[in-house]
N, C-alpha and C. Protein backbone atom coordinates (compact mmCIF):
# COMPACT_ATOMS: atom_id res chain seq x y z
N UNK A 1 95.45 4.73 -13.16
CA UNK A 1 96.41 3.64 -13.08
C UNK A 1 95.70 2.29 -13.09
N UNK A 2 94.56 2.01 -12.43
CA UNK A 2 93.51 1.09 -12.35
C UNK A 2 93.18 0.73 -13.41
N UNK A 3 93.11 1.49 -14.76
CA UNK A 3 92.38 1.17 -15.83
C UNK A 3 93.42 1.11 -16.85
N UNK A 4 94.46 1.35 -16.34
CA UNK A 4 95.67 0.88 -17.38
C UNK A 4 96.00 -0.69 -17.03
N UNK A 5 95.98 -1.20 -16.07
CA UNK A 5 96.27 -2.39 -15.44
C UNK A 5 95.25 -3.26 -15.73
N UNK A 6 94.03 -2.91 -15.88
CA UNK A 6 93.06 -3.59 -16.24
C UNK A 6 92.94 -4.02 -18.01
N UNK A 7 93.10 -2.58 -18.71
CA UNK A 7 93.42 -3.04 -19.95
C UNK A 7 94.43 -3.55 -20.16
N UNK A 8 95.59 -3.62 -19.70
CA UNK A 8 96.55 -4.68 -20.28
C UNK A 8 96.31 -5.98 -19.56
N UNK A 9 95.88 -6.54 -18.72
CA UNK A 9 95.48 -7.59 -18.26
C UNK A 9 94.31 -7.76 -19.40
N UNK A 10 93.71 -7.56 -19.72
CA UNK A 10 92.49 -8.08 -20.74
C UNK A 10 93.27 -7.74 -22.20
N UNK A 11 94.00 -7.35 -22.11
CA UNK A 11 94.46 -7.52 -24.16
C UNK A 11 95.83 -8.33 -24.16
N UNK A 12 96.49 -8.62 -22.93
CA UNK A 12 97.29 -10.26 -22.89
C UNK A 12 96.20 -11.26 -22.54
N UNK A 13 95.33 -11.50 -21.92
CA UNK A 13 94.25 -11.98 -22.12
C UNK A 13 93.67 -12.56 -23.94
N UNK A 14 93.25 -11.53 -23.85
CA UNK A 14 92.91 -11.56 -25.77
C UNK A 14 93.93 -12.37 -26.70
N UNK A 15 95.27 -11.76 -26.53
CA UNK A 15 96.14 -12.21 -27.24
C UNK A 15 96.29 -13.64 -26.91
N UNK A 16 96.22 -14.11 -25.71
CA UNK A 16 96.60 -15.46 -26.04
C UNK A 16 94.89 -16.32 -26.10
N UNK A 17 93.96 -16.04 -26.09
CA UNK A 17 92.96 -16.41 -26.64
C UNK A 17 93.04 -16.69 -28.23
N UNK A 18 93.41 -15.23 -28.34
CA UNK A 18 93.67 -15.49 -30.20
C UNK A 18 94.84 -16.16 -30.69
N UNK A 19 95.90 -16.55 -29.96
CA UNK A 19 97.05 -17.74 -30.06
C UNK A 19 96.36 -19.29 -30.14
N UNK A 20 95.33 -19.23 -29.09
CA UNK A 20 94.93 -20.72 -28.99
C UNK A 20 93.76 -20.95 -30.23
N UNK A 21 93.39 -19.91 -30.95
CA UNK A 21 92.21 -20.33 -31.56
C UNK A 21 93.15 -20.34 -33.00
N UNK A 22 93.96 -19.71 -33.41
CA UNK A 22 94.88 -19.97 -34.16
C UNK A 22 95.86 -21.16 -34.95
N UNK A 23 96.29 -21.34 -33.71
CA UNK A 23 96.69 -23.20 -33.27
C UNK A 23 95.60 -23.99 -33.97
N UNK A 24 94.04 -23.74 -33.03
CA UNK A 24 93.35 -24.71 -33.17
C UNK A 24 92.89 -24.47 -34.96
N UNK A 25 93.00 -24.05 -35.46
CA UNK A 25 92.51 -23.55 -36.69
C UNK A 25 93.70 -23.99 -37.82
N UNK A 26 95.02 -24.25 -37.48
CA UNK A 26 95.66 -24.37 -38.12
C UNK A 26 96.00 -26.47 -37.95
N UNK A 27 95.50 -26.81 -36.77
CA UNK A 27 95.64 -27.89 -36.64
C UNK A 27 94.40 -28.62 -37.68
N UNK A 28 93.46 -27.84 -38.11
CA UNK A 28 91.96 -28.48 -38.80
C UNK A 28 92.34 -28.27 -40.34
N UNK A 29 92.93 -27.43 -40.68
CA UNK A 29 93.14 -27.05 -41.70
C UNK A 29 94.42 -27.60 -42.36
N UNK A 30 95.40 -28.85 -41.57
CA UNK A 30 96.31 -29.20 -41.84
C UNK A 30 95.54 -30.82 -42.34
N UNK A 31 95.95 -31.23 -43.16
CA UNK A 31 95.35 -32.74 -44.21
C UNK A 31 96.26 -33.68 -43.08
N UNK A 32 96.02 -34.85 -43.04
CA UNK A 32 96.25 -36.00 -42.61
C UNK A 32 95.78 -37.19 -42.80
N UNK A 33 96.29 -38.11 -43.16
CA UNK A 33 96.53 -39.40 -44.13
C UNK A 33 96.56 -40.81 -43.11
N UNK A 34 95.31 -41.23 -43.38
CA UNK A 34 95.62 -42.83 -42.84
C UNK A 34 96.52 -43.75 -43.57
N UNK A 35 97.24 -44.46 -43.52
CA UNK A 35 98.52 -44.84 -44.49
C UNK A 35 98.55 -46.16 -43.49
N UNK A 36 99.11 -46.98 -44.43
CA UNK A 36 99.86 -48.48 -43.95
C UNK A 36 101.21 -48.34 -44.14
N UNK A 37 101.88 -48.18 -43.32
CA UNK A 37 103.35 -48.38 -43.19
C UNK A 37 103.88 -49.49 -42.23
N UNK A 38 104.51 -49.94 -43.07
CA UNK A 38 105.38 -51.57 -42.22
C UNK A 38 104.10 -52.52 -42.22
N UNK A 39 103.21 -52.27 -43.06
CA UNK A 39 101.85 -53.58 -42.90
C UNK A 39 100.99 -52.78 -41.87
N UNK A 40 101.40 -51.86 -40.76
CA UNK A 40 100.83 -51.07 -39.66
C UNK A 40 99.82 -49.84 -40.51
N UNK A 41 98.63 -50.29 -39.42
CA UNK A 41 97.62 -48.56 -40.07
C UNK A 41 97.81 -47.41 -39.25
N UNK A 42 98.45 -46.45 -39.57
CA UNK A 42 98.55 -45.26 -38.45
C UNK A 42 98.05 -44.17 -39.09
N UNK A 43 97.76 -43.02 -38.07
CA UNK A 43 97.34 -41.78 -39.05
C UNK A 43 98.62 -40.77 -38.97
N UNK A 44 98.62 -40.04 -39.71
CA UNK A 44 100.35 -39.14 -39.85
C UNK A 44 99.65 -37.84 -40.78
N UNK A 45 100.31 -36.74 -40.22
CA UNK A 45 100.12 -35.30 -41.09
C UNK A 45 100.66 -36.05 -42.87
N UNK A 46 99.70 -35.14 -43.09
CA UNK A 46 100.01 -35.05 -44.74
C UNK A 46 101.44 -34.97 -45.08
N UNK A 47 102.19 -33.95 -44.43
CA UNK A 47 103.65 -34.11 -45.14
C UNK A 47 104.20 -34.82 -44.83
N UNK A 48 103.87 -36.04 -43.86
CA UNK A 48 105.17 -37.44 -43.39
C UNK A 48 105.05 -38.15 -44.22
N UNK A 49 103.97 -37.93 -45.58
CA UNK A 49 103.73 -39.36 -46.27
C UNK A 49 105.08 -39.77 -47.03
N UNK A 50 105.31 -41.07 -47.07
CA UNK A 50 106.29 -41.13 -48.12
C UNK A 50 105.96 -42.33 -49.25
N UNK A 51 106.83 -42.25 -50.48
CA UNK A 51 106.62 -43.07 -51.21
C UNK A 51 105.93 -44.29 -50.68
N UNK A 52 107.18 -45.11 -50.16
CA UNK A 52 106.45 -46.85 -49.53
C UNK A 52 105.05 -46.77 -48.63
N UNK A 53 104.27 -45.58 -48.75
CA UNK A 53 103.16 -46.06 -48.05
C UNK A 53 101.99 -45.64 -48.75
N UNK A 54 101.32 -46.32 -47.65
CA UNK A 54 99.63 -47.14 -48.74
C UNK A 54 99.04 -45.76 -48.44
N UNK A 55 98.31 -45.21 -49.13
CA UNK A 55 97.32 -44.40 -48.59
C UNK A 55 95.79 -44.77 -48.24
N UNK A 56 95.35 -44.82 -47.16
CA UNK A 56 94.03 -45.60 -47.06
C UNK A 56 92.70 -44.47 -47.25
N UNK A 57 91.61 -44.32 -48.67
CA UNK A 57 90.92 -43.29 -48.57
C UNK A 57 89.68 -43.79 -48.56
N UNK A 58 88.76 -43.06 -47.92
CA UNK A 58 87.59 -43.25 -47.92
C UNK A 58 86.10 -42.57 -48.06
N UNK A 59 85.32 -42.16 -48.37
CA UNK A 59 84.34 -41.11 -48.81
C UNK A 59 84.51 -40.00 -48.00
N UNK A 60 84.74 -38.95 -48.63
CA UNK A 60 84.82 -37.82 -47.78
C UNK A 60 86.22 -37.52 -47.23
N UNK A 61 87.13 -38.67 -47.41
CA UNK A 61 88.20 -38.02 -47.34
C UNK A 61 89.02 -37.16 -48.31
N UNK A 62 90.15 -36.29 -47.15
CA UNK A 62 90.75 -35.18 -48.24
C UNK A 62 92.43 -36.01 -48.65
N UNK A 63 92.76 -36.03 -50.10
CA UNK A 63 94.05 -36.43 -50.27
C UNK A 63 94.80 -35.69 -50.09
N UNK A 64 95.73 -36.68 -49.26
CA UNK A 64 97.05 -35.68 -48.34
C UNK A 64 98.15 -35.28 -49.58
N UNK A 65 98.33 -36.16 -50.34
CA UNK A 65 99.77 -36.58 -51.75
C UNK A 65 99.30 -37.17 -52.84
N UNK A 66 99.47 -37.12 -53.95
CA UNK A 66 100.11 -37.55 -55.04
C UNK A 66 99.79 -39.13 -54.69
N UNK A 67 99.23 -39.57 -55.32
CA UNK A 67 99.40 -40.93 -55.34
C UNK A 67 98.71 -41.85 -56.48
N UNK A 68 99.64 -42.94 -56.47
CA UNK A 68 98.55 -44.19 -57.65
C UNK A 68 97.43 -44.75 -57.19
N UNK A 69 96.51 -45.20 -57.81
CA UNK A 69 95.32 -45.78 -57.03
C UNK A 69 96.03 -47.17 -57.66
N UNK A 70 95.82 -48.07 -56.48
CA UNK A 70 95.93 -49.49 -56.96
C UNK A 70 94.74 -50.33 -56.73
N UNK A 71 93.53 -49.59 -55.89
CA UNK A 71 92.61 -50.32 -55.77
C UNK A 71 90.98 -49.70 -55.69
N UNK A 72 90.50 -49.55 -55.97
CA UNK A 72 88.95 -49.22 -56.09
C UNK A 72 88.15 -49.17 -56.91
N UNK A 73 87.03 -49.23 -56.15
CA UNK A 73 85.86 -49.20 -56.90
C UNK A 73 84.91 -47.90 -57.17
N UNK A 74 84.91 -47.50 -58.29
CA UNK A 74 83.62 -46.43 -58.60
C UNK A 74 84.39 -44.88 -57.77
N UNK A 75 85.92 -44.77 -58.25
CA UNK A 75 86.39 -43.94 -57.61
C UNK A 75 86.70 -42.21 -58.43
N UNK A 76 86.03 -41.70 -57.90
CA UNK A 76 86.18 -39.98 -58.03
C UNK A 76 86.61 -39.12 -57.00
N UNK A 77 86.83 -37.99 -57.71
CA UNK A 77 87.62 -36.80 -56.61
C UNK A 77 86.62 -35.73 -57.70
N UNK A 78 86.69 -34.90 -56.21
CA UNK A 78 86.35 -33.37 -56.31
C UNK A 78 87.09 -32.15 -56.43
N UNK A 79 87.78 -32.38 -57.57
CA UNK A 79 89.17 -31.39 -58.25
C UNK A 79 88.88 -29.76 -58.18
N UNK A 80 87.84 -29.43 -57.54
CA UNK A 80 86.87 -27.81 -58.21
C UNK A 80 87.61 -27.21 -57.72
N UNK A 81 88.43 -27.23 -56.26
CA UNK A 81 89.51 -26.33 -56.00
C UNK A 81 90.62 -26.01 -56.84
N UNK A 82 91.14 -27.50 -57.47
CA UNK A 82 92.35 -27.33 -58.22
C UNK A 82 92.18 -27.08 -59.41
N UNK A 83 91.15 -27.30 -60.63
CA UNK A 83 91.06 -26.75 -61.84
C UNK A 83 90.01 -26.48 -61.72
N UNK A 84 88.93 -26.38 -61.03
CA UNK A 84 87.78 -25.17 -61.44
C UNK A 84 86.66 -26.14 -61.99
N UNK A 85 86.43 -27.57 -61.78
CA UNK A 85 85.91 -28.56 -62.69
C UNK A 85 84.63 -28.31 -61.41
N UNK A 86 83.55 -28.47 -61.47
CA UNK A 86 82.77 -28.79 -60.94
C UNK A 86 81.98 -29.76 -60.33
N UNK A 87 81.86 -30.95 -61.75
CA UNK A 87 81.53 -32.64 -61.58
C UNK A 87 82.86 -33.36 -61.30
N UNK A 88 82.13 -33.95 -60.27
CA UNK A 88 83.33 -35.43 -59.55
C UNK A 88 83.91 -35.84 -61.05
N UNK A 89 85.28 -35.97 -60.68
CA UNK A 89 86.25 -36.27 -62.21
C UNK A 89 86.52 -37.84 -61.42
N UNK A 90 86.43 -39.18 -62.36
CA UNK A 90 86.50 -40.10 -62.45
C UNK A 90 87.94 -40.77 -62.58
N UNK A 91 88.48 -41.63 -61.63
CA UNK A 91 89.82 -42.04 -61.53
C UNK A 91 89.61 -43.56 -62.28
N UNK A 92 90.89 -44.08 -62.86
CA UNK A 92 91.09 -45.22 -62.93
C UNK A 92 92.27 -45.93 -62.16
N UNK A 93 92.06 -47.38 -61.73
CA UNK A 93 93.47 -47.86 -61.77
C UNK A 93 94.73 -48.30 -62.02
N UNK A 94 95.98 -48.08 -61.64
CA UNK A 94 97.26 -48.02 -62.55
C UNK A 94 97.64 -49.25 -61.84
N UNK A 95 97.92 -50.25 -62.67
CA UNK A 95 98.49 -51.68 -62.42
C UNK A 95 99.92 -51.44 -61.86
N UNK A 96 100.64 -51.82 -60.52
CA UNK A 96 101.74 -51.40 -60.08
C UNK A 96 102.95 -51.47 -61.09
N UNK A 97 103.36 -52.19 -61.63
CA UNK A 97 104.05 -52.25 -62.96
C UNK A 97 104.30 -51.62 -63.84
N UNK A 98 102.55 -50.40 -63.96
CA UNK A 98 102.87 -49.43 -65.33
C UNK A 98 103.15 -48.24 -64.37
N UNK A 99 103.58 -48.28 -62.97
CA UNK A 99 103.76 -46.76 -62.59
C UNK A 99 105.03 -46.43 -63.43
């Protein structure tokens, strides 16, 4: 009886060990976007982005959305996940007008 009580105390144990590392794994693996909204810089999960906001990126960051570049310099992305490209693919900028 001792060792039935003991193993289920240690595998609800386990289980919520493996709940919290789960969580934490799914919170790292979720993209999030520094953005200017209302003139304000906040950071927000990837899926709150919406149209009217700025996306603010910077080396090493991951893009949360879809977006125009309206401003940079000497700017590339590392597409190898999404088509298989290997070398940094080279962006240009789209004048707000021709979106």
């Amino acid at each position: 009886m001792c060792i039935c009580t003991f193993l289920d105390r240690y595998s609800r144990h386990q289980e919520t060990r493996t709940k919290h590392v789960l969580e934490a794994l799914r919170d790292l693996s979720a993209p999030c976007a520094l953005v200017i909204h209302d003139g304000v810089r906040i950071r927000i999960a990837g899926w709150q982005v919406v149209r009217e906001d700025l996306l603010v990126l910077e080396r090493g960051n991951r893009v949360a959305a879809d977006a125009l570049l309206l401003e940079a310099a000497e700017f590339q992305t590392d597409e190898s996940l999404l088509a298989g490209e290997a070398p940094p693919v080279g962006k240009v900028v789209i004048a707000p007008g021709n979106a």
